[in-house]
Protein backbone atom coordinates (compact mmCIF):
# COMPACT_ATOMS: atom_id res chain seq x y z
CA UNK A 1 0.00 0.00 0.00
CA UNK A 2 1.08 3.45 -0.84
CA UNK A 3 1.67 6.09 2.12
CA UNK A 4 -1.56 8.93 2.58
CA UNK A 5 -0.41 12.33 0.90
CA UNK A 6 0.40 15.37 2.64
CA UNK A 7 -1.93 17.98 0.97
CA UNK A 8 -0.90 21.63 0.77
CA UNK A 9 -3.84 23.12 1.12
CA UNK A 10 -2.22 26.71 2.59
CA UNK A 11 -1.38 26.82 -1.17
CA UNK A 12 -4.39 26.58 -2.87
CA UNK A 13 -5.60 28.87 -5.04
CA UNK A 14 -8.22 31.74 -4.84
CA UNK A 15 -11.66 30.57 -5.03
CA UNK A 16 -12.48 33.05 -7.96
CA UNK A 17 -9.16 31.30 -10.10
CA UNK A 18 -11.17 27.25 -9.62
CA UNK A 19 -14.45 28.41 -9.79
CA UNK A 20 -14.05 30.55 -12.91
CA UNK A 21 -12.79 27.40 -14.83
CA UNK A 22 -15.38 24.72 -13.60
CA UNK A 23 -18.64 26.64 -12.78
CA UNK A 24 -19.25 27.10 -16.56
CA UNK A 25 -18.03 23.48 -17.80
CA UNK A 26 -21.51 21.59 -16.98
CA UNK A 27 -23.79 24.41 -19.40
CA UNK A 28 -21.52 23.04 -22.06
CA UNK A 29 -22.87 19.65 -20.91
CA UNK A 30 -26.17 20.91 -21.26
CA UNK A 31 -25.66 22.27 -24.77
CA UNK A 32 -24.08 19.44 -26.35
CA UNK A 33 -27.05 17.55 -25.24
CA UNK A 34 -29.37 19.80 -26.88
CA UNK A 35 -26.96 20.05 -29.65
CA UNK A 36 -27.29 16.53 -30.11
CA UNK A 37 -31.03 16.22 -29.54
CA UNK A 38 -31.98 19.08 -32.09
CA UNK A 39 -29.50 18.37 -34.92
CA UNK A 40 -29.44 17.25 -37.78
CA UNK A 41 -29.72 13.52 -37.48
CA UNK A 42 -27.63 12.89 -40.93
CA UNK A 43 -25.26 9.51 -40.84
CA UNK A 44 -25.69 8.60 -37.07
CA UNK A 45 -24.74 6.67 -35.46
CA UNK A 46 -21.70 7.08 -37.34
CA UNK A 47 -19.22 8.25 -35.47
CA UNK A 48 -18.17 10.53 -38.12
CA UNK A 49 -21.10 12.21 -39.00
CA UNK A 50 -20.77 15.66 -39.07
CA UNK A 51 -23.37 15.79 -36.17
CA UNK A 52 -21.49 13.23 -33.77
CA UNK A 53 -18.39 15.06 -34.37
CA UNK A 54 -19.60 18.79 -33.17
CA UNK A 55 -21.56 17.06 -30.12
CA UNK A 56 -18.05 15.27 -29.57
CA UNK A 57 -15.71 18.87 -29.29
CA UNK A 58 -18.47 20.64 -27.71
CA UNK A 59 -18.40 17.72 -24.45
CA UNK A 60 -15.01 17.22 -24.65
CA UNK A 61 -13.67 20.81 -25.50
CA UNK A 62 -16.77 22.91 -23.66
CA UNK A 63 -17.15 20.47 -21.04
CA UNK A 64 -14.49 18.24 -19.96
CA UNK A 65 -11.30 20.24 -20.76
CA UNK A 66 -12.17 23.54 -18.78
CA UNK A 67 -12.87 21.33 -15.67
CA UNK A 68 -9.90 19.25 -16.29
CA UNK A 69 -7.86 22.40 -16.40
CA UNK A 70 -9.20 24.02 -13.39
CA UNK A 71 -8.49 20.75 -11.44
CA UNK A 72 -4.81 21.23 -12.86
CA UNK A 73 -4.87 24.70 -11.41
CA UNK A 74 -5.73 23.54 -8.40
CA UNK A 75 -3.48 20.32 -8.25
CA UNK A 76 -0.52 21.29 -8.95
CA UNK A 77 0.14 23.47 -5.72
CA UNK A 78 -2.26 21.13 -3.42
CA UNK A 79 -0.92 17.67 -4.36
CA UNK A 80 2.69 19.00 -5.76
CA UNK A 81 3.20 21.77 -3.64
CA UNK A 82 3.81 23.83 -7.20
CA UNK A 83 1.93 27.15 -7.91
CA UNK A 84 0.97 27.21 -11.27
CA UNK A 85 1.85 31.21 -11.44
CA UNK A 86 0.09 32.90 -14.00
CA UNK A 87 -3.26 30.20 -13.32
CA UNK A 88 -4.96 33.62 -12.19
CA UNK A 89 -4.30 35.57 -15.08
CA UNK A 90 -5.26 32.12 -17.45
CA UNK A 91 -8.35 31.22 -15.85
CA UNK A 92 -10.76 33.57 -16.61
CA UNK A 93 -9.94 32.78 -20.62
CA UNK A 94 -10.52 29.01 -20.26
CA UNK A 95 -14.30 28.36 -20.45
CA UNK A 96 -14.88 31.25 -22.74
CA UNK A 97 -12.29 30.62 -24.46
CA UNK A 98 -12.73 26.45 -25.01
CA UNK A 99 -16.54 27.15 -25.49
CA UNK A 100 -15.53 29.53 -28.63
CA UNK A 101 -13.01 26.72 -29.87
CA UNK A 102 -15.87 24.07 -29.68
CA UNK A 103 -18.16 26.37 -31.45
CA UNK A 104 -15.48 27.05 -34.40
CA UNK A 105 -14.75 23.55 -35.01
CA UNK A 106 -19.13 22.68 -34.91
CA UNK A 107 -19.74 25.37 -37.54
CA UNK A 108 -16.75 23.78 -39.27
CA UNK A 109 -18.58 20.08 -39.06
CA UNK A 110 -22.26 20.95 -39.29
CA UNK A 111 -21.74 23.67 -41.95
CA UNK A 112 -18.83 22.60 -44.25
CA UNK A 113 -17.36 26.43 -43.25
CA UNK A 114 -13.94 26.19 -43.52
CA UNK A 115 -13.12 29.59 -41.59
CA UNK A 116 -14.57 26.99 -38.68
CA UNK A 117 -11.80 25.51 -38.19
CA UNK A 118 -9.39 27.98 -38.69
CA UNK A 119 -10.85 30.12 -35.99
CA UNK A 120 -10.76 27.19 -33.73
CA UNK A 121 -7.07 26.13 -34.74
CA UNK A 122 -5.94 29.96 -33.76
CA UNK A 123 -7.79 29.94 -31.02
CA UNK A 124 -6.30 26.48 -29.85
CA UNK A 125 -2.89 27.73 -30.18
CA UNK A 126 -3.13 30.74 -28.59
CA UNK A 127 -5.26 29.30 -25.50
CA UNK A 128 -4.19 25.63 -25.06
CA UNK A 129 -0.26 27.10 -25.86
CA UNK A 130 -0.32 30.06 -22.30
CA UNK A 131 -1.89 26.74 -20.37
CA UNK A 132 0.89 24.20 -21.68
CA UNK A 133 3.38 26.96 -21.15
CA UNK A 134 2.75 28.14 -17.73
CA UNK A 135 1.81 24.59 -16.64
CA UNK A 136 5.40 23.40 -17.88
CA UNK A 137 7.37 24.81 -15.34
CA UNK A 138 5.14 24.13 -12.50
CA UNK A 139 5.72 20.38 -13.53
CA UNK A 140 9.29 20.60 -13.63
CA UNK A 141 9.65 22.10 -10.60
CA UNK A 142 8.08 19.02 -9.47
CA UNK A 143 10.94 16.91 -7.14
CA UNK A 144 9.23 13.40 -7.23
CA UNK A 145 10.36 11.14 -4.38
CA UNK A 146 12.28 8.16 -4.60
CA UNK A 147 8.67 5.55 -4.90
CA UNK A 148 6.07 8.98 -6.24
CA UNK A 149 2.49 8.04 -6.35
CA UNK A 150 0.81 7.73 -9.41
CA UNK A 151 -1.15 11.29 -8.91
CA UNK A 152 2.52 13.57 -8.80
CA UNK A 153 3.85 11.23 -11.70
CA UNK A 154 0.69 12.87 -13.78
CA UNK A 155 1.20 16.03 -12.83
CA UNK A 156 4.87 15.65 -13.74
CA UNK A 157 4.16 14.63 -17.28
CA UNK A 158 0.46 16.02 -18.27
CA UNK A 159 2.00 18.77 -20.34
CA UNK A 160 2.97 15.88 -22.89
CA UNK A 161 -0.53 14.15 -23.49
CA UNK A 162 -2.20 17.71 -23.23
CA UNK A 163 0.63 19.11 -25.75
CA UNK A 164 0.14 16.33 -28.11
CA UNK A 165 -3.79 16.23 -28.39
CA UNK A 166 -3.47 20.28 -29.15
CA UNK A 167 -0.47 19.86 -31.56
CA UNK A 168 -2.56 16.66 -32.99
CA UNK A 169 -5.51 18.57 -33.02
CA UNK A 170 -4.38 21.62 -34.73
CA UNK A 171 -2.87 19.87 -37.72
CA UNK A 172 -6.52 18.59 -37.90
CA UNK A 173 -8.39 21.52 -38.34
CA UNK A 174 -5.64 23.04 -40.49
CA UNK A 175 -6.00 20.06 -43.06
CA UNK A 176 -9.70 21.08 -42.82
CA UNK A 177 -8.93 24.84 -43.21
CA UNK A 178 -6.91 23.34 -46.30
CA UNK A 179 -3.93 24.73 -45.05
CA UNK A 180 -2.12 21.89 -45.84
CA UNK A 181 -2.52 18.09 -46.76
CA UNK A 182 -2.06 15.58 -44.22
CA UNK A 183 -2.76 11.43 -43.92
CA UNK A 184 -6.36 12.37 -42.17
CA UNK A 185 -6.34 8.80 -40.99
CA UNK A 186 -2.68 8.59 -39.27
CA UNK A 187 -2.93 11.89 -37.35
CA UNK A 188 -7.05 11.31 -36.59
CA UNK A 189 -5.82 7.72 -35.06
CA UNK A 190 -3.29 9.60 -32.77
CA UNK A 191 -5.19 12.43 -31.88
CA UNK A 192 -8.70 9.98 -30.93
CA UNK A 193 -5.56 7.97 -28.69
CA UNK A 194 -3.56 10.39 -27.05
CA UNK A 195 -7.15 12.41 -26.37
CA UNK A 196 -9.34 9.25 -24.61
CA UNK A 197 -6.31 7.60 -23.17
CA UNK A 198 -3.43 9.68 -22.83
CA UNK A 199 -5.26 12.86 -21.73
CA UNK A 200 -8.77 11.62 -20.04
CA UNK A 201 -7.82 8.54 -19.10
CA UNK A 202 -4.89 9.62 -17.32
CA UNK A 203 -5.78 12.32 -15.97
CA UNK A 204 -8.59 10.66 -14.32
CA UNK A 205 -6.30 7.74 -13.01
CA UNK A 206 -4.14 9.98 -11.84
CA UNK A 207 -6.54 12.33 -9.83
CA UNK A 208 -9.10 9.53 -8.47
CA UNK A 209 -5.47 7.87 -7.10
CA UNK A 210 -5.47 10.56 -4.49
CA UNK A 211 -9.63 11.84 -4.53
CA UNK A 212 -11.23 7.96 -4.40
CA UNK A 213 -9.26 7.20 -1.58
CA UNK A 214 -9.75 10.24 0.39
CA UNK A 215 -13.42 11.14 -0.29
CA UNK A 216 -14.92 7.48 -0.90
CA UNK A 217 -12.60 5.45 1.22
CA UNK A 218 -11.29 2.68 -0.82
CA UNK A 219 -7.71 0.81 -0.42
CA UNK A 220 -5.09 2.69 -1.30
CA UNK A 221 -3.52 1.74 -4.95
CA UNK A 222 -0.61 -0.62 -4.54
CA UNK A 223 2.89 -0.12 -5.42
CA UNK A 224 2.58 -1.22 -8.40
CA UNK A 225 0.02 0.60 -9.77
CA UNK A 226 1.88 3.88 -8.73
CA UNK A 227 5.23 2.38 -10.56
CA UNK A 228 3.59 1.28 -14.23
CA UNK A 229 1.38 4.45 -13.97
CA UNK A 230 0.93 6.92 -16.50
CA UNK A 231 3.98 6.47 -17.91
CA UNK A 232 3.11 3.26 -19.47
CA UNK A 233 0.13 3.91 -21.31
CA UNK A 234 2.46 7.37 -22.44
CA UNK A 235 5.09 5.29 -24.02
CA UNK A 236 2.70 2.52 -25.30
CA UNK A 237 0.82 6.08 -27.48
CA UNK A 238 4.49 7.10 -28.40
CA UNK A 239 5.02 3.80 -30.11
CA UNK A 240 2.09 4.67 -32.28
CA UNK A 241 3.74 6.96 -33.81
CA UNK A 242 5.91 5.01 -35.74
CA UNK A 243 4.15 3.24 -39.15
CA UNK A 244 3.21 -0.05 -38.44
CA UNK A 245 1.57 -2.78 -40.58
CA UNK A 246 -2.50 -3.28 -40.05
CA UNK A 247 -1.43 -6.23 -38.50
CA UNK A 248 1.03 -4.93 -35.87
CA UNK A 249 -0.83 -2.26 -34.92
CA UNK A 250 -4.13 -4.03 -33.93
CA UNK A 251 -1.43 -6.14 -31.88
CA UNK A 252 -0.73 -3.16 -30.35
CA UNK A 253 -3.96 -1.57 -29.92
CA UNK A 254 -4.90 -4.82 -28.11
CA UNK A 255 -2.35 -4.56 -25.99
CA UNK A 256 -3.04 -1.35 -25.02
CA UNK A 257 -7.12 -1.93 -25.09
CA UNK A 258 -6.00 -5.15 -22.11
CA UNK A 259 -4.02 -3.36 -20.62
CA UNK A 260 -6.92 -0.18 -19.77
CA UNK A 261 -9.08 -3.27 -19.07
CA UNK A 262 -6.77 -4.35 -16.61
CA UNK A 263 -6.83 -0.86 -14.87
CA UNK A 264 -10.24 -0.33 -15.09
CA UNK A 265 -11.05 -4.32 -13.60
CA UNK A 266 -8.66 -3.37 -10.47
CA UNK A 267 -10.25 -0.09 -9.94
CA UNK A 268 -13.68 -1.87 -9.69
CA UNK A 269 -12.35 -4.14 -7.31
CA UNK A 270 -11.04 -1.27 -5.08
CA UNK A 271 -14.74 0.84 -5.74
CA UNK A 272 -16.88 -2.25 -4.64
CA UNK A 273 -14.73 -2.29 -1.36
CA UNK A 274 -15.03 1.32 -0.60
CA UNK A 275 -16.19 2.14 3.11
CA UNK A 276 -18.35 5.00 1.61
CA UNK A 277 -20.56 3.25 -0.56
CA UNK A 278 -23.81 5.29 0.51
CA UNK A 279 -22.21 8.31 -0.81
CA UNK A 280 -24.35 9.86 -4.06
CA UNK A 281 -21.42 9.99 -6.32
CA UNK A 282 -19.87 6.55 -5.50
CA UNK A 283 -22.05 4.90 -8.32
CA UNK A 284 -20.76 7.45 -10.72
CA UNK A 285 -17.14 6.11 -10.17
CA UNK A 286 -17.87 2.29 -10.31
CA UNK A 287 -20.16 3.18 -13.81
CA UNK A 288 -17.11 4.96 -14.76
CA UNK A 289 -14.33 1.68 -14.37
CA UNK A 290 -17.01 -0.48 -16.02
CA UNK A 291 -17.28 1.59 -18.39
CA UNK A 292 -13.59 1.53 -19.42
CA UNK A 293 -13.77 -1.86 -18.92
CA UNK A 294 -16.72 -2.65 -21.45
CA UNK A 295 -15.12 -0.03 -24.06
CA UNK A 296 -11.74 -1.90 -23.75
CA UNK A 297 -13.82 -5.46 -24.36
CA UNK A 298 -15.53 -3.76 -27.35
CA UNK A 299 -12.49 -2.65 -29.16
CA UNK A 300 -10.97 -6.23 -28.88
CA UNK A 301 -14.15 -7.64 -30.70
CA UNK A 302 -14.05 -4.65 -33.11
CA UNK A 303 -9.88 -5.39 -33.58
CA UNK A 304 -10.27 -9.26 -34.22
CA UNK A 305 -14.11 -10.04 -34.88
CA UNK A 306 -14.78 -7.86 -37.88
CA UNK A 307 -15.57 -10.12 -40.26
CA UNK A 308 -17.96 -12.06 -37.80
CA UNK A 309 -20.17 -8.74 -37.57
CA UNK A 310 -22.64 -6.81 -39.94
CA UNK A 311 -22.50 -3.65 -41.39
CA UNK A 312 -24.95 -2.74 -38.48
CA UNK A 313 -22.67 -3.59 -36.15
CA UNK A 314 -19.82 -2.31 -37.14
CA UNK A 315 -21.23 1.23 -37.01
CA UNK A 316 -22.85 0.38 -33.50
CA UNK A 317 -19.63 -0.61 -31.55
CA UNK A 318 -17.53 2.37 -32.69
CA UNK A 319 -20.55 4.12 -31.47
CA UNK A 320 -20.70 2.48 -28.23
CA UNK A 321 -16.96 2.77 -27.73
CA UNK A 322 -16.98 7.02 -27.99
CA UNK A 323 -20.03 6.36 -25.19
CA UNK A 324 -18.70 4.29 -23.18
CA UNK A 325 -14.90 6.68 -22.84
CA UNK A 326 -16.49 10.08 -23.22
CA UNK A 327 -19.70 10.16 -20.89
CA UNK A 328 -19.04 6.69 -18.58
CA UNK A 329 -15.21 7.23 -18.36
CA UNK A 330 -15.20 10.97 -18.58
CA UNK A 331 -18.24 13.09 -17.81
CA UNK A 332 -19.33 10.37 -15.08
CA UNK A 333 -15.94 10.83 -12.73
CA UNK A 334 -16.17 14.97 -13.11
CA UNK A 335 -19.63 14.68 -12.23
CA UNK A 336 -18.32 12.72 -9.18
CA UNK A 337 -15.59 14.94 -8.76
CA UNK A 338 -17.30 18.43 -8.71
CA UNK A 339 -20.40 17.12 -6.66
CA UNK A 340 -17.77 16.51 -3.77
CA UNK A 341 -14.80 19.02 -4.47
CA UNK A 342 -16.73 22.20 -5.01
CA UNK A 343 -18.44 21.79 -1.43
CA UNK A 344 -14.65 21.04 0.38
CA UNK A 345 -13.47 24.04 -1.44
CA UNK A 346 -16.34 26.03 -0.65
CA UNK A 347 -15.68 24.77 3.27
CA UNK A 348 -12.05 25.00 3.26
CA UNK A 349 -12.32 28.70 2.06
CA UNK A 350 -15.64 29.15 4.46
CA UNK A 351 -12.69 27.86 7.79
CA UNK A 352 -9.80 29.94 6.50
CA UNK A 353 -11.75 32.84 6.61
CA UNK A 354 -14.12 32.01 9.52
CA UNK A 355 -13.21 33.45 12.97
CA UNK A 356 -12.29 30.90 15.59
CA UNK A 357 -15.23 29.62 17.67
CA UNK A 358 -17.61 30.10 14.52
CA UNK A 359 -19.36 27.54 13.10
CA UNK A 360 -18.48 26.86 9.45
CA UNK A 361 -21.28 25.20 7.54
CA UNK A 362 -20.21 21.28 6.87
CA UNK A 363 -20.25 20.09 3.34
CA UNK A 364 -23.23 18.24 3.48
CA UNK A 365 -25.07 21.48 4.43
CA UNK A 366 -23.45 23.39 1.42
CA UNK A 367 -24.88 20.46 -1.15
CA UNK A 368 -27.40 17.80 0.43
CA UNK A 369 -26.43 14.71 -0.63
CA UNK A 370 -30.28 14.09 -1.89
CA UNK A 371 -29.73 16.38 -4.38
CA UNK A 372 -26.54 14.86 -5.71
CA UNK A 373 -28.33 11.01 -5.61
CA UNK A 374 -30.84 12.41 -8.32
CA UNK A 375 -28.06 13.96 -10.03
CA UNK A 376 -26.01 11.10 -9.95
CA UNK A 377 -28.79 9.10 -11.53
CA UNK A 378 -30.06 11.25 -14.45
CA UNK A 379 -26.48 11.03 -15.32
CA UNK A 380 -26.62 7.23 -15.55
CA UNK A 381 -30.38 7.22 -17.17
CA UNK A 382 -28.09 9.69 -19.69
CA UNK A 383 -25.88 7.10 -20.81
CA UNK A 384 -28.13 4.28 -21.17
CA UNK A 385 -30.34 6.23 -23.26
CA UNK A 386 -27.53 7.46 -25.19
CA UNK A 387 -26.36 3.90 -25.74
CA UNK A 388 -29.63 2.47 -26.99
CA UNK A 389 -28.84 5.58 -29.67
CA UNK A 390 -28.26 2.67 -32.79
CA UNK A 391 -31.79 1.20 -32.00
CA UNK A 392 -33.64 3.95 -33.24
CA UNK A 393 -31.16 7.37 -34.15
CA UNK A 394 -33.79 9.53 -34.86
CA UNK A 395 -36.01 9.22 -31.44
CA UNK A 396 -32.94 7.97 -29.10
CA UNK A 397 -30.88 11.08 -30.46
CA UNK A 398 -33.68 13.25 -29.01
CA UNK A 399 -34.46 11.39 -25.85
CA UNK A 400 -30.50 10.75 -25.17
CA UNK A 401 -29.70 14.42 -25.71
CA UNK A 402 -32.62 16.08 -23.73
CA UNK A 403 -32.03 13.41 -20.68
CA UNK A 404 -27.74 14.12 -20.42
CA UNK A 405 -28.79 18.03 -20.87
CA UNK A 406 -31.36 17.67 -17.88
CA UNK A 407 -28.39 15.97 -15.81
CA UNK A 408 -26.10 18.07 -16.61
CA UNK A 409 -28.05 21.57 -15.80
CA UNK A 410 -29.25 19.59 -12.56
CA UNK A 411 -25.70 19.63 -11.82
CA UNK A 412 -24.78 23.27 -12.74
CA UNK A 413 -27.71 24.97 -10.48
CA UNK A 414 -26.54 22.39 -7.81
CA UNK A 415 -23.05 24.75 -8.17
CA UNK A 416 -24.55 28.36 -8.47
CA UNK A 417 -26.42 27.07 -5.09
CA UNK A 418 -23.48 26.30 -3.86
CA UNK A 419 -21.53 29.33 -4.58
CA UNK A 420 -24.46 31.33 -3.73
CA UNK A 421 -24.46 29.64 -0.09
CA UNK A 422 -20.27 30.35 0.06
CA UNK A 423 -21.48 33.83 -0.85
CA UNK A 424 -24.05 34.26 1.69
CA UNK A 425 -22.06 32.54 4.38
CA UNK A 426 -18.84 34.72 3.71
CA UNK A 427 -20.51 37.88 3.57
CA UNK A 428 -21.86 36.95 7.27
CA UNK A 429 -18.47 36.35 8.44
CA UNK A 430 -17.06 40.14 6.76
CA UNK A 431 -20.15 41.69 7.57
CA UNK A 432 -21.71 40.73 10.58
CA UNK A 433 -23.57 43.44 11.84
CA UNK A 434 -25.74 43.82 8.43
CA UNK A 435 -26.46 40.17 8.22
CA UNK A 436 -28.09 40.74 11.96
CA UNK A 437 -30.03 43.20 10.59
């Protein structure tokens, strides 16, 4: 078993830095699913639709990378005891910013307009290059102890998977800008990898390696897994950059697709013996390691059962796959993760601020945990419905899109409630005497 973690929370940053970055990120949620409800139902459930694609950058780029940022923000000097210096002057840019990148790049897909993407590619460099540059030399300031935990060896190396999904990503869009001609295929398979695995995945490994066991109570990773991890699945996505044969590289997607299933099979084990199993957001971690796991099983069949399977399902599984990573292995844990962190920042701020002998509100006070069960399940509903999508696109679309909306928003008013509570309660602390009143 790995030691517990000193956390540095004297070195957190302000509230107004975190908040700025993750208080928007669930509205994206909610309009990628109305996105995906209201348009155009053209080629689904291909996973290249034009469609599937802007839903895809809106979640991931609206959603999920703004909250995975802020959590960076905040990591870094908490877990690594490294300020990330110029987070302050960064944060206010992120949401606005990633929401304007995800809107270039749907115009681009939905409308054919080229000047979509090279809005988005601009803005990508510009944005995505200030966080990569003033996260770099936060991370190597990072002195990593003779056996480091699997949490500061992410933090130590996330500039590379985040560099190389922006790099990957930008050579995209320019090829759709036709700015120049690239092997769509070769750089799509790379950017799809180093984006689900090398990015989400890890990041989420890496975080939940410190937040499961601290919030939910599970055993402590082993050894192991704090030796092999990230770095593994890093070099295993540098080796695809070399040209391999069809036939080598399925080997070595399936090593890489048992490998996840490995990870994602021990962290169930570890969930189902977690001491806080009554807590809301508990279900939306164990949905999230089955989900990696099913996605990982899925790819195998896709890799070496092809010719068993129909046209049908060969579009469905690719489907399925993009489900199963992006909403069960990605928007499942940040749900999790903001239903619990945003109350213990809102309560750590609340005591440093709080005069001795007052009573600080706990965090169960600042979000019931009622409120986050019915959260917690919409979400779930959300990605059943959106799986049953390939049964019937045109209806499941609509009912898929409209449900994960709902859970989302359900989520975001949960966090203006929230803030409005930190609000209320701080300005009874700095101004006592009118609060009386």
């Amino acid at each position: 078993m790995s030691a517990p973690k000193i956390l540095n929370y004297e070195l957190a940053p302000s509230p107004a830095t975190i908040f700025g970055c993750l208080l928007p990120a669930p509205w994206l949620g909610v309009a990628a699913g109305l996105l995906l409800a209201f348009g155009p139902e053209a080629g689904l459930p291909n996973r290249f639709s034009p469609l599937v694609l802007a839903v895809t950058h809106v979640l991931v780029l609206g959603m999920l990378a703004p909250i995975m940022v802020g959590a960076l923000f905040q990591l870094f000097p908490v877990v690594a005891g490294q300020v990330v210096r110029s987070a302050k002057w960064i944060a206010p840019f992120v949401a606005l910013g990633s929401t304007a990148i995800a809107a270039g790049l749907s115009v681009g897909f939905l409308a054919g307009d080229r000047q979509g993407f090279s809005v988005a590619a601009w803005l990508a460099v510009f944005l995505y290059g200030a966080i990569v540059l003033a996260l770099a030399p936060a991370a190597w300031r990072i002195v990593l102890p003779s056996q480091p935990d699997a949490s500061l060896k992410t933090l130590r190396g996330i500039v590379l998977p985040l560099s190389m999904v922006i790099g990957l990503g930008v050579v995209l869009a320019g090829a759709f800008a036709a700015w120049w001609q690239v092997d769509i295929a070769y750089f799509l398979r790379l950017h799809v990898a180093w984006g689900l695995v090398g990015w989400i995945a890890c990041l989420v490994l890496g975080v939940a390696s410190t937040v499961v066991p601290m919030f939910w109570q599970t055993n402590r990773p082993s050894l192991t897994w704090h030796r092999r991890l990230p770095w593994d699945l890093w070099l295993g996505l540098l080796l695809l950059f070399v040209p391999l044969s069809e036939r080598l590289l399925d080997g070595f997607l399936s090593a890489l697709a048992l490998f996840v299933m490995a990870l994602a099979l021990v962290s169930m084990r570890a969930l189902l013996g977690a001491k806080r199993r009554f807590d809301p957001a508990w279900v939306l971690w164990l949905v999230c390691a089955m989900s990696w796991a099913s996605a990982a099983g899925l790819l195998l069949i896709l890799l070496h059962l092809t010719s068993y399977l129909s046209s049908e399902w060969q579009s469905v599984l690719p489907w399925w796959i993009g489900v199963l990573c992006l909403v069960g292995g990605a928007v499942m844990p940040v749900n999790a993760m903001l239903g619990k962190i945003i109350p213990f920042l809102i309560f750590l701020h609340l005591r440093r601020q709080t005069p001795m002998g007052q009573r600080v509100p706990s965090m169960q006070v600042i979000l019931p945990p009622t409120r986050l069960r019915w959260q917690a399940c919409s979400a779930v509903l959300a990605l059943l419905c959106l799986l049953c999508l390939p049964i019937a696109p045109i209806h499941w679309k609509f009912i898929g899109g409209i449900v994960f909306a709902f859970s989302q928003a359900m989520l975001a008013v949960m966090l203006l409630m929230s803030l409005a509570r930190y609000r209320r309660e701080l300005r009874r602390v700095l101004f006592p005497s009118k609060t009386s009143t």
